[in-house]
Protein backbone atom coordinates (compact mmCIF):
# COMPACT_ATOMS: atom_id res chain seq x y z
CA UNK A 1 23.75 204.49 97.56
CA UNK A 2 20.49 203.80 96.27
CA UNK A 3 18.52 207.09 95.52
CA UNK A 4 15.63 208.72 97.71
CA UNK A 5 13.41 208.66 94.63
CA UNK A 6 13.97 205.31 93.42
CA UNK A 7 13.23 203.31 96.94
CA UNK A 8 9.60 201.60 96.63
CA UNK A 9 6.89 201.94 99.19
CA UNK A 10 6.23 198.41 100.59
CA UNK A 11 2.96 198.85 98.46
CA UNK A 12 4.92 199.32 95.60
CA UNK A 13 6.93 196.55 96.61
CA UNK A 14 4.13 194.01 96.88
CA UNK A 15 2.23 195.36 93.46
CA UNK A 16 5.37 194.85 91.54
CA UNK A 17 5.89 191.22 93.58
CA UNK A 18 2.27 190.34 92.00
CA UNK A 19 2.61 191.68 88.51
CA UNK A 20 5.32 189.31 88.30
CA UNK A 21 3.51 186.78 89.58
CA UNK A 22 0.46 187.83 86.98
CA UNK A 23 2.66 187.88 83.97
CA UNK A 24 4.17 184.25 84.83
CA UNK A 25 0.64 182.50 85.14
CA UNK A 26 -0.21 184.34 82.07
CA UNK A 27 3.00 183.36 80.26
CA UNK A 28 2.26 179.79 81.50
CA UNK A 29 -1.60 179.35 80.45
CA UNK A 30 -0.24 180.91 76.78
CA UNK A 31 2.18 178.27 76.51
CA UNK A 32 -1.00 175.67 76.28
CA UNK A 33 -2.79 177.07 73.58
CA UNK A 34 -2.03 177.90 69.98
CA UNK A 35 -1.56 181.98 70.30
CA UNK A 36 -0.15 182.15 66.56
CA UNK A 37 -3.74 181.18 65.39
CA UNK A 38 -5.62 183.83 63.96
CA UNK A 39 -8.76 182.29 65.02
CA UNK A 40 -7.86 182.32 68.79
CA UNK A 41 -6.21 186.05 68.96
CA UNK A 42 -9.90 186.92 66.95
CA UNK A 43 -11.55 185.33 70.12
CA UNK A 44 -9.64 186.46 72.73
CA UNK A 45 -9.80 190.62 71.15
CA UNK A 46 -14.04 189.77 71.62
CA UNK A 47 -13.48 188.61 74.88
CA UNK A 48 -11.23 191.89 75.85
CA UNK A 49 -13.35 193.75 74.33
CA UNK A 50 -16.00 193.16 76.80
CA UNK A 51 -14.09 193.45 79.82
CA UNK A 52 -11.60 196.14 79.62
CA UNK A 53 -13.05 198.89 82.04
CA UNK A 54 -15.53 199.08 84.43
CA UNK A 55 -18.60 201.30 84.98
CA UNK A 56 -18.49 201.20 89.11
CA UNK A 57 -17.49 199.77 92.12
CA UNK A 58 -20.73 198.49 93.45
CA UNK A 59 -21.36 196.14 96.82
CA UNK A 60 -20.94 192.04 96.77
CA UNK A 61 -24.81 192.12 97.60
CA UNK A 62 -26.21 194.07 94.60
CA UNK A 63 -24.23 191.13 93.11
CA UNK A 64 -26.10 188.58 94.70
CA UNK A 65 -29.74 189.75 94.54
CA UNK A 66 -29.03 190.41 90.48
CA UNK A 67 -27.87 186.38 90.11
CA UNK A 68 -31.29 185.82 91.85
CA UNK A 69 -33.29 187.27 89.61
CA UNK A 70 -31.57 186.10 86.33
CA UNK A 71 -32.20 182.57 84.77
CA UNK A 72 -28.76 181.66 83.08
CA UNK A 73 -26.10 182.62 84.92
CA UNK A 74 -22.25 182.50 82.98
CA UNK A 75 -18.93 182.21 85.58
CA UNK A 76 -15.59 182.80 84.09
CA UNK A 77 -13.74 180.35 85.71
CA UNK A 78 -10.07 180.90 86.19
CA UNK A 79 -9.42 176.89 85.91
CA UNK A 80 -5.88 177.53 88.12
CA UNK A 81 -6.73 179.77 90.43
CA UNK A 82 -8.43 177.88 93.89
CA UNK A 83 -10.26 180.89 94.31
CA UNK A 84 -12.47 181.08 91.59
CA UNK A 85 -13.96 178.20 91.95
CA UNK A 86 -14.34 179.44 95.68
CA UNK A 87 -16.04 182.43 94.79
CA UNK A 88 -18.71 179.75 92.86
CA UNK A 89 -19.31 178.07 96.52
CA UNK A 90 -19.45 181.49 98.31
CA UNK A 91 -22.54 182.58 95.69
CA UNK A 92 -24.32 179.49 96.25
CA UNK A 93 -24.04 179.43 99.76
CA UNK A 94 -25.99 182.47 99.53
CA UNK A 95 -28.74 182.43 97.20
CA UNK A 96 -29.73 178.50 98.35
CA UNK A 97 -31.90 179.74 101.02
CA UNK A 98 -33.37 182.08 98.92
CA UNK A 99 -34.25 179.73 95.65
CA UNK A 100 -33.05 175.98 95.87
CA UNK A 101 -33.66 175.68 92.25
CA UNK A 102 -30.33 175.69 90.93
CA UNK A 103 -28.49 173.39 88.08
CA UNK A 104 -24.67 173.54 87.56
CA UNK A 105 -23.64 173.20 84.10
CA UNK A 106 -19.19 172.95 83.99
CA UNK A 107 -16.71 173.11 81.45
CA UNK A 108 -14.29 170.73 83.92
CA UNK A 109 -16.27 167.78 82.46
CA UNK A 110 -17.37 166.33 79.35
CA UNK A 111 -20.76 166.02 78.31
CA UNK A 112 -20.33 162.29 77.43
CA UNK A 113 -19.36 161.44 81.32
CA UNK A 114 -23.03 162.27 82.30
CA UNK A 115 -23.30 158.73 83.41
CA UNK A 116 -19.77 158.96 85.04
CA UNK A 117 -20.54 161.97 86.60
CA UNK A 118 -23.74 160.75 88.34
CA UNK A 119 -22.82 157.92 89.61
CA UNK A 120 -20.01 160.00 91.64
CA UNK A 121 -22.93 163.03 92.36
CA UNK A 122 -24.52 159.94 94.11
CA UNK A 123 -21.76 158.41 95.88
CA UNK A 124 -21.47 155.32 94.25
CA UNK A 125 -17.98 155.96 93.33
CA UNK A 126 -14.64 157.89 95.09
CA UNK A 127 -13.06 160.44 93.89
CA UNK A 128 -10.23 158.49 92.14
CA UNK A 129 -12.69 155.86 90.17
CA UNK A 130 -14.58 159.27 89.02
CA UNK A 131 -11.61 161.29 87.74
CA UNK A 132 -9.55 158.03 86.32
CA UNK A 133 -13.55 157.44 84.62
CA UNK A 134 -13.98 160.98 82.98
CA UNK A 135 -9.90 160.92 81.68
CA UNK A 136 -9.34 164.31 84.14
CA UNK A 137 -6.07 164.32 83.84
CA UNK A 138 -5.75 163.61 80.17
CA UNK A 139 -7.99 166.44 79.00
CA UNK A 140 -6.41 168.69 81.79
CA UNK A 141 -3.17 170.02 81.51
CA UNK A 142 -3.10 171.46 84.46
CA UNK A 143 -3.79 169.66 88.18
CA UNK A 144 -7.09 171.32 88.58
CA UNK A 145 -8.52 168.44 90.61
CA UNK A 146 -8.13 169.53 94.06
CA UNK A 147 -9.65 173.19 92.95
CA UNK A 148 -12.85 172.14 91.69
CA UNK A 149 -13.38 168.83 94.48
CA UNK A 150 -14.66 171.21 96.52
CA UNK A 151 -17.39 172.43 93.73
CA UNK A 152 -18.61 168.92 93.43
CA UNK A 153 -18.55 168.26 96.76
CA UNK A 154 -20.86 171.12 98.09
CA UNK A 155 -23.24 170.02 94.94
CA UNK A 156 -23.33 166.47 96.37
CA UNK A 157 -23.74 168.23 100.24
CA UNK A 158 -26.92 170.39 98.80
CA UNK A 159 -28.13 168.19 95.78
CA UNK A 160 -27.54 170.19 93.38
CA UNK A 161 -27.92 168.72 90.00
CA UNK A 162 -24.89 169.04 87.96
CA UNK A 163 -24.13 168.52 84.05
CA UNK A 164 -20.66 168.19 82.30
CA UNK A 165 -21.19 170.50 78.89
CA UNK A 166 -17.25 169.85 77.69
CA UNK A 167 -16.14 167.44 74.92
CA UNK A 168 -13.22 167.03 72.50
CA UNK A 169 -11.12 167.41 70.55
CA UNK A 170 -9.68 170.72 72.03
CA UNK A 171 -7.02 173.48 70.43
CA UNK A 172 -7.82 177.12 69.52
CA UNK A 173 -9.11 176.18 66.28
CA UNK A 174 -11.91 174.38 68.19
CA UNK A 175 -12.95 177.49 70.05
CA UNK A 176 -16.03 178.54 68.28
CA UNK A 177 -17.58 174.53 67.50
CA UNK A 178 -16.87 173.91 71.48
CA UNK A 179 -18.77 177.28 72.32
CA UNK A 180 -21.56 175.54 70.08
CA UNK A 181 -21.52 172.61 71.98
CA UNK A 182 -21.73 174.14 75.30
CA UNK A 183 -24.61 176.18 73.96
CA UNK A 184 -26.62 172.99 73.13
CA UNK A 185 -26.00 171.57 76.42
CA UNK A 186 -26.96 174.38 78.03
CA UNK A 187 -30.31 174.78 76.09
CA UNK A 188 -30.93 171.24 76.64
CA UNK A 189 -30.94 171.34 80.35
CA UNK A 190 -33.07 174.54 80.35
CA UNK A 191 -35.58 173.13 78.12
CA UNK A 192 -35.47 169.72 80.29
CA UNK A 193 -35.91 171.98 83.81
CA UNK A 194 -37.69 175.19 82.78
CA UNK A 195 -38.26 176.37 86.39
CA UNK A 196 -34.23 176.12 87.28
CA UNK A 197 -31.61 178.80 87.55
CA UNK A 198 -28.63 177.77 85.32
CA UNK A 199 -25.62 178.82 86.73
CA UNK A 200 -22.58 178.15 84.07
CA UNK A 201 -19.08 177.71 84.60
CA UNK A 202 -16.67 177.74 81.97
CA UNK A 203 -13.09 179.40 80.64
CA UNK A 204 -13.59 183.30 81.45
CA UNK A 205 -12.62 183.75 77.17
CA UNK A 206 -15.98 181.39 76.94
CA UNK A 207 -18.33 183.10 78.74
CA UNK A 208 -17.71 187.15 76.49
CA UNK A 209 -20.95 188.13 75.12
CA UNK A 210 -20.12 187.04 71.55
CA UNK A 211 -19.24 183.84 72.75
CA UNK A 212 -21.37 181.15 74.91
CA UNK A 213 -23.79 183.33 75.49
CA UNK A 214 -24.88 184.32 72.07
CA UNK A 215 -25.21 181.04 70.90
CA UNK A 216 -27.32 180.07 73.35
CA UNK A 217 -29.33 183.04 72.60
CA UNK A 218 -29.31 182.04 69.21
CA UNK A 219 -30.66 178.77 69.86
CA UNK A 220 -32.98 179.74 72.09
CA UNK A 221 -34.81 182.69 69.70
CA UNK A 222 -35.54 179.65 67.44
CA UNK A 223 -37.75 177.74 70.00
CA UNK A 224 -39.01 181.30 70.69
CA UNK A 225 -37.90 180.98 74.19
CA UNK A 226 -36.19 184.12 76.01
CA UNK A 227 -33.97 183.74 79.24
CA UNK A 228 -32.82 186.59 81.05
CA UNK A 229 -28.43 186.05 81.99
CA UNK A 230 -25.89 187.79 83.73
CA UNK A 231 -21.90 187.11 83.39
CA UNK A 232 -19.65 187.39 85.73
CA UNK A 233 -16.14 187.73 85.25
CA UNK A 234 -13.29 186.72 87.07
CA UNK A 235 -9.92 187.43 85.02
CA UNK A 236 -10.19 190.69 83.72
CA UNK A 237 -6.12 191.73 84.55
CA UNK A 238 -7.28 195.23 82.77
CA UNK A 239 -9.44 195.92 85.34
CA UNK A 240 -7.96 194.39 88.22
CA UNK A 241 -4.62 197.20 87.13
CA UNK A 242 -7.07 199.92 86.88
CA UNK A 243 -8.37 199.19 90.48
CA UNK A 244 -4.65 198.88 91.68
CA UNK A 245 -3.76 202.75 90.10
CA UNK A 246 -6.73 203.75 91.87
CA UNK A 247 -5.93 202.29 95.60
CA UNK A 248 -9.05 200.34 95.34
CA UNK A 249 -7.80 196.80 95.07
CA UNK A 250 -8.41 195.95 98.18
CA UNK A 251 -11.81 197.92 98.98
CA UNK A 252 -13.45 196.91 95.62
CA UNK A 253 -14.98 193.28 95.73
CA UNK A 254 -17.06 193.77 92.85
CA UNK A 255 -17.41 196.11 89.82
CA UNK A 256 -19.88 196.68 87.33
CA UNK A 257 -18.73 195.98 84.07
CA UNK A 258 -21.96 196.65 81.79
CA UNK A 259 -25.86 196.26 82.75
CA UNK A 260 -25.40 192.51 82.63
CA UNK A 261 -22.29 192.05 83.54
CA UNK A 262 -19.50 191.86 86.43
C-alpha cells in the first residue's frame, strides 16, 4: 500500500501533469535549433539572464497604461502556444480606444513579402493564396498558421498597419545578423511613421535587452533619435515555477520583471 506521505494533492497532481507537459514542448522546440552552437547557448544565457526572477506581482492594468505611454513596444511571442498571440489581441483591444495609432511589426513574416502581405491586409487575396505567397509553411516548422490568423485578422478588422521584419536564411548561427535585420526594419517604420506606437512581435529569446532591442537603440542614437520601449515577456518557465512554489500561479496575471519590463 502506497504510503500516507507519498500520495499527491490533486494540486500536486496537476503541477507535475504540466511540468511534463513544459519539459516536452521544450524538448520539442530544442530539437529545431542547433543547441550544440556556442553562439546560440551565448544568446539564450543573455536572454535568461534578463528574465529569471521577478520584482512583483503587479495588476494587468498597470500593464496596460505603461504600453500606452511607451513608443516601441517588444512581445515575446511563444510561436506554439495559441495563447500568446491571444494575449497580443487582448492588449490591443484595449489600448485602441485610447490611441489608434498603432503599427504591428512580426517575426511570422518576411520582410520581402511586404507586397504579399498587403495585398492580403487588403483583402485582395484568401488566406491560402497569402500563406502559399509568403512560403509559411516552408520557413515554419511548426503549423503556426491557425495561431497567428487571428492576429492578422483583427489588424485587417481595425486597420492596423502591419510589416513583416523576418528574412532568411535561419539557424542559430544567424541569430545575431537576423536581430540586425529586425532592428532595421523596425527603425525604418518608425522613421517612416514618427507619431505611431510600434508594437513588436518576435521569438521571446529576440526580444532580451541585449538583443532586438539594443540594436535598435543602437541605430537609433546615430540619427540622434530616442524612443522610449517596454518588453514584455511571455516564456519565462523560471518565473512561471517561482509563481507555482508560491501558490500564485493562478492569482498572478502579470509580474514586474525590471522597470521596463514584464
Amino acid at each position: 500500500m502506497e504510503s500516507v506521505k507519498n500520495i499527491k494533492s490533486p494540486r500536486e497532481e496537476l503541477i507535475a501533469i504540466h511540468k511534463r507537459i513544459y519539459r516536452k514542448n521544450q524538448k520539442k522546440i530544442l530539437k529545431t535549433t542547433l543547441v550544440e552552437s556556442k553562439e546560440f547557448k551565448r544568446y539564450e544565457k543573455e536572454y535568461l539572464s534578463s528574465c529569471s526572477d521577478y520584482k512583483e506581482v503587479v495588476k494587468l492594468n498597470e500593464l496596460y497604461e505603461e504600453v500606452l505611454k511607451k513608443e516601441i513596444i517588444y512581445i515575446g511571442d511563444y510561436h506554439t502556444l495559441n495563447q500568446s498571440q491571444r494575449t497580443l489581441i487582448r492588449l490591443l483591444r484595449d489600448i485602441l480606444p485610447r490611441n489608434n495609432k498603432i503599427i504591428l511589426a512580426m517575426e511570422v513574416v518576411m520582410a520581402k513579402y511586404q507586397n504579399v502581405l498587403d495585398d492580403y491586409l487588403e483583402s485582395k487575396i484568401p488566406d491560402e493564396i497569402f500563406v502559399k505567397r509568403v512560403n509559411y509553411v516552408e520557413n515554419w516548422i511548426f503549423d503556426t498558421w491557425p495561431n497567428f490568423r487571428p492576429v492578422f485578422e483583427f489588424a485587417k478588422d481595425n486597420k492596423i498597419k502591419v510589416f513583416g521584419i523576418d528574412h532568411q536564411p535561419r539557424g542559430s548561427h544567424k541569430l545575431k545578423k537576423r536581430d540586425k535585420f529586425f532592428a532595421k526594419q523596425v527603425v525604418k517604420i518608425i522613421h517612416n511613421y514618427p507619431d505611431y506606437k510600434v508594437i513588436v512581435l518576435a521569438g521571446d529569446l529576440h526580444v532580451a535587452p541585449k538583443h532586438v532591442p539594443q540594436e535598435v537603440k543602437k541605430i537609433l542614437t546615430k540619427s540622434n533619435c530616442k524612443k522610449s520601449d517596454l518588453i514584455i515577456y511571455q516564456n519565462s518557465g523560471n518565473i512561471y515555477w517561482k509563481l507555482v512554489e508560491k501558490k500564485l500561479e493562478q492569482i498572478a496575471d502579470v509580474v514586474r520583471v525590471s522597470d521596463n519590463s514584464y
